[in-house]
C-alpha atoms as a PDB file:
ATOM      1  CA  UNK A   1      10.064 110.111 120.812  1.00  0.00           C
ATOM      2  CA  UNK A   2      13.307 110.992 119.675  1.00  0.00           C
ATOM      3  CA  UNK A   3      14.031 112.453 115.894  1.00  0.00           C
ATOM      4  CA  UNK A   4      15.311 109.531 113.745  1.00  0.00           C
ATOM      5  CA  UNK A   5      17.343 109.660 110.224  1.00  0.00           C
ATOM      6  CA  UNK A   6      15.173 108.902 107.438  1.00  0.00           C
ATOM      7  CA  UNK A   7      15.464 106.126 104.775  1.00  0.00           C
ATOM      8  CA  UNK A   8      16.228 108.813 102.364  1.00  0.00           C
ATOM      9  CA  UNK A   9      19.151 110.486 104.689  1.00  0.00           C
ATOM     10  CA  UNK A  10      20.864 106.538 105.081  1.00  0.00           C
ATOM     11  CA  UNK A  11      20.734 105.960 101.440  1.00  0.00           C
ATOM     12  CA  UNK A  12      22.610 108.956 101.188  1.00  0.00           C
ATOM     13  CA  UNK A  13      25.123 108.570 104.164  1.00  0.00           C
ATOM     14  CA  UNK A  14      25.741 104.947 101.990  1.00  0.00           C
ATOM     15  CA  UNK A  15      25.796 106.838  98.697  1.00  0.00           C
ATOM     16  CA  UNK A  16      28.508 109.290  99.865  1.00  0.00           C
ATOM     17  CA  UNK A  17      30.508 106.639 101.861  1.00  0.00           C
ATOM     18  CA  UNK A  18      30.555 104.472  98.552  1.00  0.00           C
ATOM     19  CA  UNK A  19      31.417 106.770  96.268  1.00  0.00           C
ATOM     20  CA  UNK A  20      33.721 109.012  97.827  1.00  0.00           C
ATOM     21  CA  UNK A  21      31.898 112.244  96.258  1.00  0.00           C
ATOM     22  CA  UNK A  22      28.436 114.107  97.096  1.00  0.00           C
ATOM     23  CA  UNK A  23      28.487 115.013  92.853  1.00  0.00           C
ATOM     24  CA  UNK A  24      28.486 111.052  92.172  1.00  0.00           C
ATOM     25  CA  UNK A  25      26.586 110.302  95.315  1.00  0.00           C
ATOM     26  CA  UNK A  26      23.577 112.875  93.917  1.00  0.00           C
ATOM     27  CA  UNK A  27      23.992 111.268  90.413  1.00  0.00           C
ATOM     28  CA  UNK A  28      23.512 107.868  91.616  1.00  0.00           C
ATOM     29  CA  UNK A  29      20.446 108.445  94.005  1.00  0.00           C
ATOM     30  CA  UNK A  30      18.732 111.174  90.917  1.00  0.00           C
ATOM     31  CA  UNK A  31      18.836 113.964  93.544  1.00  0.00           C
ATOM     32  CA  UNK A  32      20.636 117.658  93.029  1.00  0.00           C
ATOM     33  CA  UNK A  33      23.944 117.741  94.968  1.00  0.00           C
ATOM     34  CA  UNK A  34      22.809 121.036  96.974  1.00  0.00           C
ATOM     35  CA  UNK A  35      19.307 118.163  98.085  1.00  0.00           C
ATOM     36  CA  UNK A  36      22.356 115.942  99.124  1.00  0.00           C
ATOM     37  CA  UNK A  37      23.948 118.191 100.741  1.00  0.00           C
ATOM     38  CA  UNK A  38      21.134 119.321 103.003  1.00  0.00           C
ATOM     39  CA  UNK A  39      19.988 116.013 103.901  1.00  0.00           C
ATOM     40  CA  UNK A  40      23.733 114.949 105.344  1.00  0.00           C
ATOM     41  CA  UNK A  41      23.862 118.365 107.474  1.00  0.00           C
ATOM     42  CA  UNK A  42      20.611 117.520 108.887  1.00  0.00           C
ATOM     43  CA  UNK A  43      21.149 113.903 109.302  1.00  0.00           C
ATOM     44  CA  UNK A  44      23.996 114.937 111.177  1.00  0.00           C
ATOM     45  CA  UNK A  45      22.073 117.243 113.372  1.00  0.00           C
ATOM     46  CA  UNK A  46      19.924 114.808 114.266  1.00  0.00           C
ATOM     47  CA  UNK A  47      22.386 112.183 115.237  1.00  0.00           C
ATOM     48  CA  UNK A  48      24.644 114.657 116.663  1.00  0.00           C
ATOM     49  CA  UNK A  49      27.779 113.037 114.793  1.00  0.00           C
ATOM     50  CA  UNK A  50      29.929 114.294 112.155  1.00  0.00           C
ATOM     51  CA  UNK A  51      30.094 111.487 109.611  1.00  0.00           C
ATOM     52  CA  UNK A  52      31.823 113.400 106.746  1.00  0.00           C
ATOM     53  CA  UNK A  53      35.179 115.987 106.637  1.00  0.00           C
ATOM     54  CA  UNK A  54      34.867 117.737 103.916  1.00  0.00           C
ATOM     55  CA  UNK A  55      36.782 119.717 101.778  1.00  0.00           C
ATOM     56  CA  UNK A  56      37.271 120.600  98.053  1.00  0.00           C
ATOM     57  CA  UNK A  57      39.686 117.381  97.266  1.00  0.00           C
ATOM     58  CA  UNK A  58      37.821 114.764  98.802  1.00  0.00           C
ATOM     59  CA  UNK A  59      35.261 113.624 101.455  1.00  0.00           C
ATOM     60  CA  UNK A  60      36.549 111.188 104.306  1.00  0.00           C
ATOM     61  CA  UNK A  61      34.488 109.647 106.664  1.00  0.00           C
ATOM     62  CA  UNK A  62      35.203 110.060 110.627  1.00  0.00           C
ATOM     63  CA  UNK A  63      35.842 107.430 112.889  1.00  0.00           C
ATOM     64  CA  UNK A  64      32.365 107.885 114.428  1.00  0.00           C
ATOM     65  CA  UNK A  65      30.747 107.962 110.825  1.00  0.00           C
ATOM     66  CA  UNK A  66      32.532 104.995 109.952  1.00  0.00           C
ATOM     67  CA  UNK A  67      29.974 103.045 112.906  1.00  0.00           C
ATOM     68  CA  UNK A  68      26.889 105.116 111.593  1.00  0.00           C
ATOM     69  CA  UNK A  69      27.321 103.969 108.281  1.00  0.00           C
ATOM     70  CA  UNK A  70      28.000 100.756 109.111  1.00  0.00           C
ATOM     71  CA  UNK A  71      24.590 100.917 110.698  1.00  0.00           C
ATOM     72  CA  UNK A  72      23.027 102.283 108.006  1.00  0.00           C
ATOM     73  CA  UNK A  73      24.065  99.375 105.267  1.00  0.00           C
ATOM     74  CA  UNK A  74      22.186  97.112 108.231  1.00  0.00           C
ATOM     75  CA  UNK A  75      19.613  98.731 108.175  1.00  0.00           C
ATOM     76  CA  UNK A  76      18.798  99.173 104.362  1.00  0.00           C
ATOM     77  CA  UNK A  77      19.769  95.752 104.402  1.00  0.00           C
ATOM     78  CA  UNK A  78      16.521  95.327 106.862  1.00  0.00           C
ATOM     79  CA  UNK A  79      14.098  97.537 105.189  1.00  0.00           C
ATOM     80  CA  UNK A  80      14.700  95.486 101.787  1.00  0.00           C
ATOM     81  CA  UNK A  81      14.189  92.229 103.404  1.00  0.00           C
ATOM     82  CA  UNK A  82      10.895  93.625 104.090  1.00  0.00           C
ATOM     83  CA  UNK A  83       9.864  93.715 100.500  1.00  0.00           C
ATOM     84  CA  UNK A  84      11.809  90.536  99.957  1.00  0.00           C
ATOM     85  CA  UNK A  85       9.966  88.704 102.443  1.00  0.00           C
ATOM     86  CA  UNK A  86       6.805  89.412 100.705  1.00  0.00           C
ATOM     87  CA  UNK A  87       7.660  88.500  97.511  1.00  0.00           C
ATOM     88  CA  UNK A  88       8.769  85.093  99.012  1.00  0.00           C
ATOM     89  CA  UNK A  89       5.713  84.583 100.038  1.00  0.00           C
ATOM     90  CA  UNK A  90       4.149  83.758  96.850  1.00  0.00           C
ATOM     91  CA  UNK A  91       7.189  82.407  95.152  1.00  0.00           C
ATOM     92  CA  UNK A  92      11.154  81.862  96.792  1.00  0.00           C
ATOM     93  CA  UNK A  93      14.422  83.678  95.349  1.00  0.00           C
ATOM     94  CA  UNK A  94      12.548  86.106  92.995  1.00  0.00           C
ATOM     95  CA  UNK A  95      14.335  89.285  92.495  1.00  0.00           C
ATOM     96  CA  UNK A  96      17.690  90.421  93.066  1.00  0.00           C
ATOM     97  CA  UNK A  97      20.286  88.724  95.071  1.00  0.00           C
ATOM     98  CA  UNK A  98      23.897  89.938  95.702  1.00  0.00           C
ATOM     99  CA  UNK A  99      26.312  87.026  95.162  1.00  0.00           C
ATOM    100  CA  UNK A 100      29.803  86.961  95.934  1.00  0.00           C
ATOM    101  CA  UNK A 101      32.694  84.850  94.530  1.00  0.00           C
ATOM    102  CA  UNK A 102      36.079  84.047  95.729  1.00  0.00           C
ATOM    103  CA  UNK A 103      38.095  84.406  92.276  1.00  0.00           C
ATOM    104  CA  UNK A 104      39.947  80.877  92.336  1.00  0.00           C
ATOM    105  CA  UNK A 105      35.922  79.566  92.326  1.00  0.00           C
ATOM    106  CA  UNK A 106      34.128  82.432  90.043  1.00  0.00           C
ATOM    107  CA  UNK A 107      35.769  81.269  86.414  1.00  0.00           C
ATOM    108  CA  UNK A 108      35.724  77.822  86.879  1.00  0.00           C
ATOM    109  CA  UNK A 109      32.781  76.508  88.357  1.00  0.00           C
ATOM    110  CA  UNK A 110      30.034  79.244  87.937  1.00  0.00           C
ATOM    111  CA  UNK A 111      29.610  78.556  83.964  1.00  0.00           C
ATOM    112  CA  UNK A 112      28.344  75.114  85.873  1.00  0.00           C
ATOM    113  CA  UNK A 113      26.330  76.350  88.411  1.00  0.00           C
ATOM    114  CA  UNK A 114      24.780  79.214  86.701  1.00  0.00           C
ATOM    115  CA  UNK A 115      22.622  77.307  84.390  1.00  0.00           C
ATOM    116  CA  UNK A 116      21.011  75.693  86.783  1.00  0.00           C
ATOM    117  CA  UNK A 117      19.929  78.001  88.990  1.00  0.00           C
ATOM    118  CA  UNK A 118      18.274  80.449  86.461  1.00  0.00           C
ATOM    119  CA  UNK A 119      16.771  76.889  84.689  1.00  0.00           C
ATOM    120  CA  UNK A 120      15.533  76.527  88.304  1.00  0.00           C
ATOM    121  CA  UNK A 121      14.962  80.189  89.751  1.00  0.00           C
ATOM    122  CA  UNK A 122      14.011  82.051  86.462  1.00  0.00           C
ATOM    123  CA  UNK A 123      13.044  85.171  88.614  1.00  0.00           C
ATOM    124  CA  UNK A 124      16.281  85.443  90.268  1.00  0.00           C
ATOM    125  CA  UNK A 125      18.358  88.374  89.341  1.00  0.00           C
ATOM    126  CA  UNK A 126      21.788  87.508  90.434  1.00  0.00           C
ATOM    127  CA  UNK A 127      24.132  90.504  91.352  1.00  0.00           C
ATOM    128  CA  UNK A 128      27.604  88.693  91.221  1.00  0.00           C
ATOM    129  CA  UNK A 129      31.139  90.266  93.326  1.00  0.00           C
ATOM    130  CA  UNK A 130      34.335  88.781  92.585  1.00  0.00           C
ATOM    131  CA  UNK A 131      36.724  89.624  95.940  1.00  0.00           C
ATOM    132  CA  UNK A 132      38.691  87.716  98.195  1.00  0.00           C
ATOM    133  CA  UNK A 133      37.406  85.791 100.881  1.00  0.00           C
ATOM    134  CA  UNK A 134      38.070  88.530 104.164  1.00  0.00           C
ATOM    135  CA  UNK A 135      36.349  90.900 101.823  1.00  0.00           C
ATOM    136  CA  UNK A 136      33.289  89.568 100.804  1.00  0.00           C
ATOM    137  CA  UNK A 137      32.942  88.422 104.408  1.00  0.00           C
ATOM    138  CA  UNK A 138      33.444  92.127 105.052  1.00  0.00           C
ATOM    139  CA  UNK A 139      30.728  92.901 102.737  1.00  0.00           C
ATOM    140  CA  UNK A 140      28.120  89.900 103.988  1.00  0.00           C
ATOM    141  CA  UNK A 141      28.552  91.205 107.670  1.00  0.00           C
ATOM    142  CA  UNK A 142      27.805  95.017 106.708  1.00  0.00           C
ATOM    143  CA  UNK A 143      24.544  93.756 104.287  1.00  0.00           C
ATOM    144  CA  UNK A 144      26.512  94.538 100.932  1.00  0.00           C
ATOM    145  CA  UNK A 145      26.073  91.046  99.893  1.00  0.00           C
ATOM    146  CA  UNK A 146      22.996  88.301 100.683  1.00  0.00           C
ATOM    147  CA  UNK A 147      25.483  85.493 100.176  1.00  0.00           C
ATOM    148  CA  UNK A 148      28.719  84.129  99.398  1.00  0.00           C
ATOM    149  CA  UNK A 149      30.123  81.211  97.274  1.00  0.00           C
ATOM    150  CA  UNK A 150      33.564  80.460  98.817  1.00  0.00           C
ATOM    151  CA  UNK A 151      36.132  77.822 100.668  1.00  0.00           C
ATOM    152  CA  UNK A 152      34.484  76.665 104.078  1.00  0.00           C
ATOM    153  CA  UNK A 153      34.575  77.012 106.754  1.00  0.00           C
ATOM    154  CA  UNK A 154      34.906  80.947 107.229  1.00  0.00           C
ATOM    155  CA  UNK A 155      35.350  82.633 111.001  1.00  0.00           C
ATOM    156  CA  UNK A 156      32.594  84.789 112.304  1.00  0.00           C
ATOM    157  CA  UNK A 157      28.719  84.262 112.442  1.00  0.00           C
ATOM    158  CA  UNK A 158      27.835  83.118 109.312  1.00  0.00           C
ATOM    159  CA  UNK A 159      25.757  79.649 108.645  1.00  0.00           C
ATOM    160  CA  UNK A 160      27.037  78.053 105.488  1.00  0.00           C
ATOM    161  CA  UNK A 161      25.995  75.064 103.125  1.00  0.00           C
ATOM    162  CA  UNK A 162      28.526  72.715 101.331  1.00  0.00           C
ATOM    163  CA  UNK A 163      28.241  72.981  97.489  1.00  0.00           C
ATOM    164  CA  UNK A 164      31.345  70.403  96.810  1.00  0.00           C
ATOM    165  CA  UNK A 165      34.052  69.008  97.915  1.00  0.00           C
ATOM    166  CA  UNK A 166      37.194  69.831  95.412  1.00  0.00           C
ATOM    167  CA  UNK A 167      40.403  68.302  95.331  1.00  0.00           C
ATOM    168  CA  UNK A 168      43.536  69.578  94.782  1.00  0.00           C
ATOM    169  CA  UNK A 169      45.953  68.231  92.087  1.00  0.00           C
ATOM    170  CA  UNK A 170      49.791  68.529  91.669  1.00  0.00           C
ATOM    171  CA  UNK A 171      50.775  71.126  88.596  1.00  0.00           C
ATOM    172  CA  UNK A 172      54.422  70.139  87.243  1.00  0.00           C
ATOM    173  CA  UNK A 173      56.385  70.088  84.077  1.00  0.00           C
ATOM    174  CA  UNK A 174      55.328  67.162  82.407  1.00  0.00           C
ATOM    175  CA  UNK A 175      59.012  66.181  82.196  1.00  0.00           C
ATOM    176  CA  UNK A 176      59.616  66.006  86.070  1.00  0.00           C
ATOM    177  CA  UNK A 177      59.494  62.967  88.248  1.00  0.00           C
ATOM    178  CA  UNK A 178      56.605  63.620  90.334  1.00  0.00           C
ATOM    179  CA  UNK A 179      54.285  63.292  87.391  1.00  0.00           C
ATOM    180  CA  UNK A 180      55.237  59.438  87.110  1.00  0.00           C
ATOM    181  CA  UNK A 181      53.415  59.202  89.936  1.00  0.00           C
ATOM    182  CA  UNK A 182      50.170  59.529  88.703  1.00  0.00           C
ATOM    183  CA  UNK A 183      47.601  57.716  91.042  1.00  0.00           C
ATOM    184  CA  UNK A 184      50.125  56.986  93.520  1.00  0.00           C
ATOM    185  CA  UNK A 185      51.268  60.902  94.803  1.00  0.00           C
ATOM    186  CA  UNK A 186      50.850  61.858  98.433  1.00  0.00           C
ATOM    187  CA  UNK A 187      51.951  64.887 100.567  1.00  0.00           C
ATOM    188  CA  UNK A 188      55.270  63.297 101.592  1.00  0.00           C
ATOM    189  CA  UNK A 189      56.318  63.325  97.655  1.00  0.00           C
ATOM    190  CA  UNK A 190      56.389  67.070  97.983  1.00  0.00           C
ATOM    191  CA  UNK A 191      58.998  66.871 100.181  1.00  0.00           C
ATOM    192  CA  UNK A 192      62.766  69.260  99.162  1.00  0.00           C
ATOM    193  CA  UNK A 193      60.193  70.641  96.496  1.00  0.00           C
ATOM    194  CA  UNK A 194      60.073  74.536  95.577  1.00  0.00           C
ATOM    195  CA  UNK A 195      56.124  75.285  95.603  1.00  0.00           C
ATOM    196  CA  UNK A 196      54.631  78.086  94.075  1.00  0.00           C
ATOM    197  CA  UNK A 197      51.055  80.200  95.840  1.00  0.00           C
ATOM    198  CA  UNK A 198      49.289  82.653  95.332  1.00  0.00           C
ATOM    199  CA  UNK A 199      49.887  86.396  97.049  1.00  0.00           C
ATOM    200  CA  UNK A 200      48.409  86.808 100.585  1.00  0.00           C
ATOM    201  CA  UNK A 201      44.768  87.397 100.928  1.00  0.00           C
ATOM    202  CA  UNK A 202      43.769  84.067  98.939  1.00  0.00           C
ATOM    203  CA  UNK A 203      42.365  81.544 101.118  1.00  0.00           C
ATOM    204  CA  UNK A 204      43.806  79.156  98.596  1.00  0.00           C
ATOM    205  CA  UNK A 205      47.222  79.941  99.815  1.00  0.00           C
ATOM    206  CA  UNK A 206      46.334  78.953 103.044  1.00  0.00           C
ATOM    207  CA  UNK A 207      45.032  75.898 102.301  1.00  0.00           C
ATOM    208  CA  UNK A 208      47.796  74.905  99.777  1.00  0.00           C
ATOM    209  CA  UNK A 209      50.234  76.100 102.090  1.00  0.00           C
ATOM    210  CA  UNK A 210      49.089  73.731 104.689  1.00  0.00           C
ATOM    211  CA  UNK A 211      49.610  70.976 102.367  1.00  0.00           C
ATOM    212  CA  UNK A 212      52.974  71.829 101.840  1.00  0.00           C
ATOM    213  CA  UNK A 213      54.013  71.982 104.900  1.00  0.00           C
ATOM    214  CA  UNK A 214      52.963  68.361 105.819  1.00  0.00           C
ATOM    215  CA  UNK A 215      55.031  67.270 103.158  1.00  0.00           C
ATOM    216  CA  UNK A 216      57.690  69.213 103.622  1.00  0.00           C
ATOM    217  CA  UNK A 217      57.959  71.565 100.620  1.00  0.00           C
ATOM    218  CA  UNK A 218      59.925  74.571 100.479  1.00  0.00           C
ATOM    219  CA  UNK A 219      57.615  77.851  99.437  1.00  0.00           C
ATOM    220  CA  UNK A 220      58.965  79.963  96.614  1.00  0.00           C
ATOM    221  CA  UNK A 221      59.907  83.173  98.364  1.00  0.00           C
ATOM    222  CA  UNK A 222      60.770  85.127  95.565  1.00  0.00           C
ATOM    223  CA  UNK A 223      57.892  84.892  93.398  1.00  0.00           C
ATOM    224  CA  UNK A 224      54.304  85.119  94.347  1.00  0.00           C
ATOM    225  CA  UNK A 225      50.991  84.814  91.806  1.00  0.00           C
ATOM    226  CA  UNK A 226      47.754  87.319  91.741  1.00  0.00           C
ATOM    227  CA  UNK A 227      45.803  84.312  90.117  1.00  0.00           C
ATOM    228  CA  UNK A 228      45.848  80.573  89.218  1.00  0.00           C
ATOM    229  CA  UNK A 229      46.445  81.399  85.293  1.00  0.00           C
ATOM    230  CA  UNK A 230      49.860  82.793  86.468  1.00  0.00           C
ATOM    231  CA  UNK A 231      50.630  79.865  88.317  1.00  0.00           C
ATOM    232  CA  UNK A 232      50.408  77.855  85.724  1.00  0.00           C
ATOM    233  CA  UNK A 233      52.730  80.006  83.710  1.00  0.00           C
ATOM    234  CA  UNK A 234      54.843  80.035  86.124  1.00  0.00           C
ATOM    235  CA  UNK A 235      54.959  76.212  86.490  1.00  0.00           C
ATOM    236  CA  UNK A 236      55.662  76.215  82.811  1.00  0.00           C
ATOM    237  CA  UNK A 237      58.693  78.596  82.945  1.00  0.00           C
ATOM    238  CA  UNK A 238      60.239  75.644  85.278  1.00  0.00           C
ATOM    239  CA  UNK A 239      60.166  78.141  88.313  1.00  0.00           C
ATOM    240  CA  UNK A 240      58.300  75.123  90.460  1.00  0.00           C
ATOM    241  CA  UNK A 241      55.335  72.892  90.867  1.00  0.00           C
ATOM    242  CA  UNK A 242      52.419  73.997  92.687  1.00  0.00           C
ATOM    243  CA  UNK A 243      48.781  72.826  93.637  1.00  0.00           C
ATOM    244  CA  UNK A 244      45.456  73.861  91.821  1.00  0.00           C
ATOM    245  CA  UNK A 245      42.109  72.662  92.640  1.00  0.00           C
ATOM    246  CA  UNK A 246      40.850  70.425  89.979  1.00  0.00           C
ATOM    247  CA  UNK A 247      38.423  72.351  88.074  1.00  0.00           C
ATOM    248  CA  UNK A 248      41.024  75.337  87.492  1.00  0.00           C
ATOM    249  CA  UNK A 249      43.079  72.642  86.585  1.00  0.00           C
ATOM    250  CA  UNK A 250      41.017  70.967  84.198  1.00  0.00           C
ATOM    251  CA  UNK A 251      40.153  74.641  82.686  1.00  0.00           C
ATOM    252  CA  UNK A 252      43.682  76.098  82.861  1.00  0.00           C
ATOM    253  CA  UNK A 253      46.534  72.934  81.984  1.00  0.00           C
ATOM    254  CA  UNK A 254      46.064  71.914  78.202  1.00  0.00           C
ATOM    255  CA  UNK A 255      46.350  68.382  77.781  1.00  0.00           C
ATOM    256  CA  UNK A 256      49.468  68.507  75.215  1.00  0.00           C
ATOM    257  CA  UNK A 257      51.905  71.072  76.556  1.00  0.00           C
ATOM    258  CA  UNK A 258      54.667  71.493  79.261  1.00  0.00           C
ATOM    259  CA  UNK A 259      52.574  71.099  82.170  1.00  0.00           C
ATOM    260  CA  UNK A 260      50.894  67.896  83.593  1.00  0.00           C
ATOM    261  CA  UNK A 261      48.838  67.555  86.333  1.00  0.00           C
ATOM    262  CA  UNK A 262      48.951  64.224  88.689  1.00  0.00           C
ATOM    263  CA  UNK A 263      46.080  63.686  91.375  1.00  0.00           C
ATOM    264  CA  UNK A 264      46.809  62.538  94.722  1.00  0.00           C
ATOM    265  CA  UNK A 265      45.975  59.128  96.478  1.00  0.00           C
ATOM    266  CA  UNK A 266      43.334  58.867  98.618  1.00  0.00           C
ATOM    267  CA  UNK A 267      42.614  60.686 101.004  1.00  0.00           C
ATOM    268  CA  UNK A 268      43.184  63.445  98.483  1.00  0.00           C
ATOM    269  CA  UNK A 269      43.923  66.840 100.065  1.00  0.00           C
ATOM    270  CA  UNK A 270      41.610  69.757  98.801  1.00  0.00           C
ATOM    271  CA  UNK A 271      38.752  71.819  99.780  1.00  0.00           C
ATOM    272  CA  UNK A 272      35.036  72.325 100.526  1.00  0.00           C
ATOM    273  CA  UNK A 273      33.228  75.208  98.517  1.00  0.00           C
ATOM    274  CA  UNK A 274      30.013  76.446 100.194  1.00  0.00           C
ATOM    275  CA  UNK A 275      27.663  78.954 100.226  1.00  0.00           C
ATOM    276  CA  UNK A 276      27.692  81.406 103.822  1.00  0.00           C
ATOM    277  CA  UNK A 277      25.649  84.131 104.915  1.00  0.00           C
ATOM    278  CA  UNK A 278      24.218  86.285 107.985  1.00  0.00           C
ATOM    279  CA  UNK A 279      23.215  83.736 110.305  1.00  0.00           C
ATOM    280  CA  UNK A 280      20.870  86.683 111.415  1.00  0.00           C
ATOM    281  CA  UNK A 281      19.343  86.593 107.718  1.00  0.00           C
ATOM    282  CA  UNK A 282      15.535  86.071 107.420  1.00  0.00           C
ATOM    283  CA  UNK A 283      16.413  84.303 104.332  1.00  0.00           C
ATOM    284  CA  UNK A 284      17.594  80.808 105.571  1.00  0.00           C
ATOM    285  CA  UNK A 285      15.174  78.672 103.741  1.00  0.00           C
ATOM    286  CA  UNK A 286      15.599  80.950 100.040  1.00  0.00           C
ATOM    287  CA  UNK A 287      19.572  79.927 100.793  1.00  0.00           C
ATOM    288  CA  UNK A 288      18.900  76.459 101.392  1.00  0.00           C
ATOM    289  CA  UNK A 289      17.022  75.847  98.326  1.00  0.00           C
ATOM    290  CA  UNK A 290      19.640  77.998  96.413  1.00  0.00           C
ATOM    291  CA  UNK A 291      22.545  75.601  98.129  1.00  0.00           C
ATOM    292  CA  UNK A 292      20.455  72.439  97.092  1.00  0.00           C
ATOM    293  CA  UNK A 293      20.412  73.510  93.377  1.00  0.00           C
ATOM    294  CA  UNK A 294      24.525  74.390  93.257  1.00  0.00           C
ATOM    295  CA  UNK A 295      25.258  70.904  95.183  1.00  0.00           C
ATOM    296  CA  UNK A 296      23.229  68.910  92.549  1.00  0.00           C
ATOM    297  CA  UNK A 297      24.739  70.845  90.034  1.00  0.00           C
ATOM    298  CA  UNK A 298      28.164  70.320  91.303  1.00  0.00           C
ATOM    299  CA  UNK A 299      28.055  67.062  91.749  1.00  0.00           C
ATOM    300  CA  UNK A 300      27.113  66.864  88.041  1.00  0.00           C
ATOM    301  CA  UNK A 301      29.872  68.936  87.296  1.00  0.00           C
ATOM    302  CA  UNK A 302      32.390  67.362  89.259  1.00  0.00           C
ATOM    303  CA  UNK A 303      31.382  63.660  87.505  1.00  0.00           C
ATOM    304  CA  UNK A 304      32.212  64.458  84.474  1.00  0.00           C
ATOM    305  CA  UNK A 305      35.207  66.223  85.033  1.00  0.00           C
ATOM    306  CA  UNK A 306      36.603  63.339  86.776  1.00  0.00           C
ATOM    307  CA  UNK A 307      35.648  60.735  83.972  1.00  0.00           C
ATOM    308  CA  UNK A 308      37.467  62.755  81.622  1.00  0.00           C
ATOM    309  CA  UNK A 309      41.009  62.442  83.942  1.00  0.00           C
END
């Protein structure tokens, strides 16, 4: 049989990728640097690959490492799924669980969701990573992350669970004419107006962006946001109107100031928040359950939000 790397020599080909160093790659694993450095050189030997350049600035990883490593997360991924699976046996989502968060969801729903799943999985030791969606997805496909909490659907070959669906509300001076449409606001009303998004890379943009164009509003070219908060600032300054989803809304727009919001009429526009992960994953049930508990929670959530407007 052929040599093969050992689990030691992949945790440290994952070690060095993510940290960029051997010095903080020993550090983190509790090994000596010169250990490190002798398990990489033969790890390489066996695998006949160089997956490191090296020299005394930095260490980059070669386009044939870059595969190996990827490997590598995959299968750590696969060895801890081994323990995993055991535990499950006796009792479901015990131990830790990487979670990651789009950031236009992370502030304004997980203070509701939360509780509820460590009132219902007291075990669970969530690991939470706040990134944008192509990221995370990124991060789910290489084993980084169990699951994700995020807008769906999402491309590749992932099987997700809807949480909630969120609407999206209209964010204006409170002075303007759209916001005597309260009740009564559709897509068309956006029509001639100057809409602010977010930067590229939100998935919010996208789907705000579609909005806008069936009703015929003009995107702001000149000004972009890295978040909702700015948004609203922005909407304040008079620089536009744009569209929030209705939790950020209800979290971010104070109810005496110079913003207003104004929901739209049936059938609102807005999105669905889900949880995704491997479709591959042995944990499909664990996910389920862990789905079940955010959708009864959201539902909650979203109630009495909505009797407040």
């Amino acid at each position: 049989m052929d040599e093969r790397p050992t689990l030691r020599q992949l945790e440290g080909l994952v070690a060095i990728a993510e940290h960029g160093s051997f010095r903080r790659a020993a550090t983190a694993l509790g090994i000596s640097q010169p250990a490190l450095s002798a398990q990489i050189q033969q790890v390489e030997a066996v695998l006949s690959v160089q997956v490191f350049e090296r020299d005394r600035r930095a260490v980059l990883v070669t386009p044939a490492g870059e595969e190996v490593i990827g490997r590598a997360r995959l299968a750590l991924a696969a060895i801890d799924e081994v323990a995993a699976a055991a535990r499950r046996r006796a009792e479901p989502l015990v131990g830790p669980l990487r979670l990651g968060v789009i950031p236009t969801i992370a502030p304004y729903w997980l203070p509701a969701l939360l509780p509820a799943v460590r009132a219902k999985f007291p075990r669970l030791e969530l690991i939470l990573r706040e990134d944008q969606t192509a990221r995370l997805l990124g991060q789910l496909a290489a084993g980084q992350l169990d699951v994700a909490l995020l807008a769906i659907p999402v491309p590749g070959d992932y099987t997700t669970a809807a949480i909630a669906r969120e609407t999206f509300v209209l964010a204006a001076l409170r002075s303007s004419a759209l916001m005597k449409k309260r009740g009564r606001l559709t897509e068309s009303d956006l029509d001639g107006e100057r809409v602010l998004l977010l930067e590229d890379g939100h998935c919010l943009r996208d789907q705000a962006l579609a909005v806008c164009e069936r009703g015929g509003a003009v995107e702001s070219m000149e000004v972009r946001a890295t978040s909702l908060p700015t948004l609203e600032q922005m909407v304040a300054g008079g620089l536009g109107v744009t569209l929030l989803p209705e939790a950020a809304a209800a979290a971010l727009v104070p109810t005496r100031g110079p913003v207003a919001t104004a929901p739209f009429a049936a059938p609102a526009p807005g999105r669905t928040l889900g949880l995704a992960w491997r479709t591959s994953s042995a944990r499909l049930r664990e996910f389920r359950l862990l789905g079940d508990v955010m959708r009864d929670a959201g539902e909650h959530f979203l109630g009495r939000l909505r009797k407040k407007r």
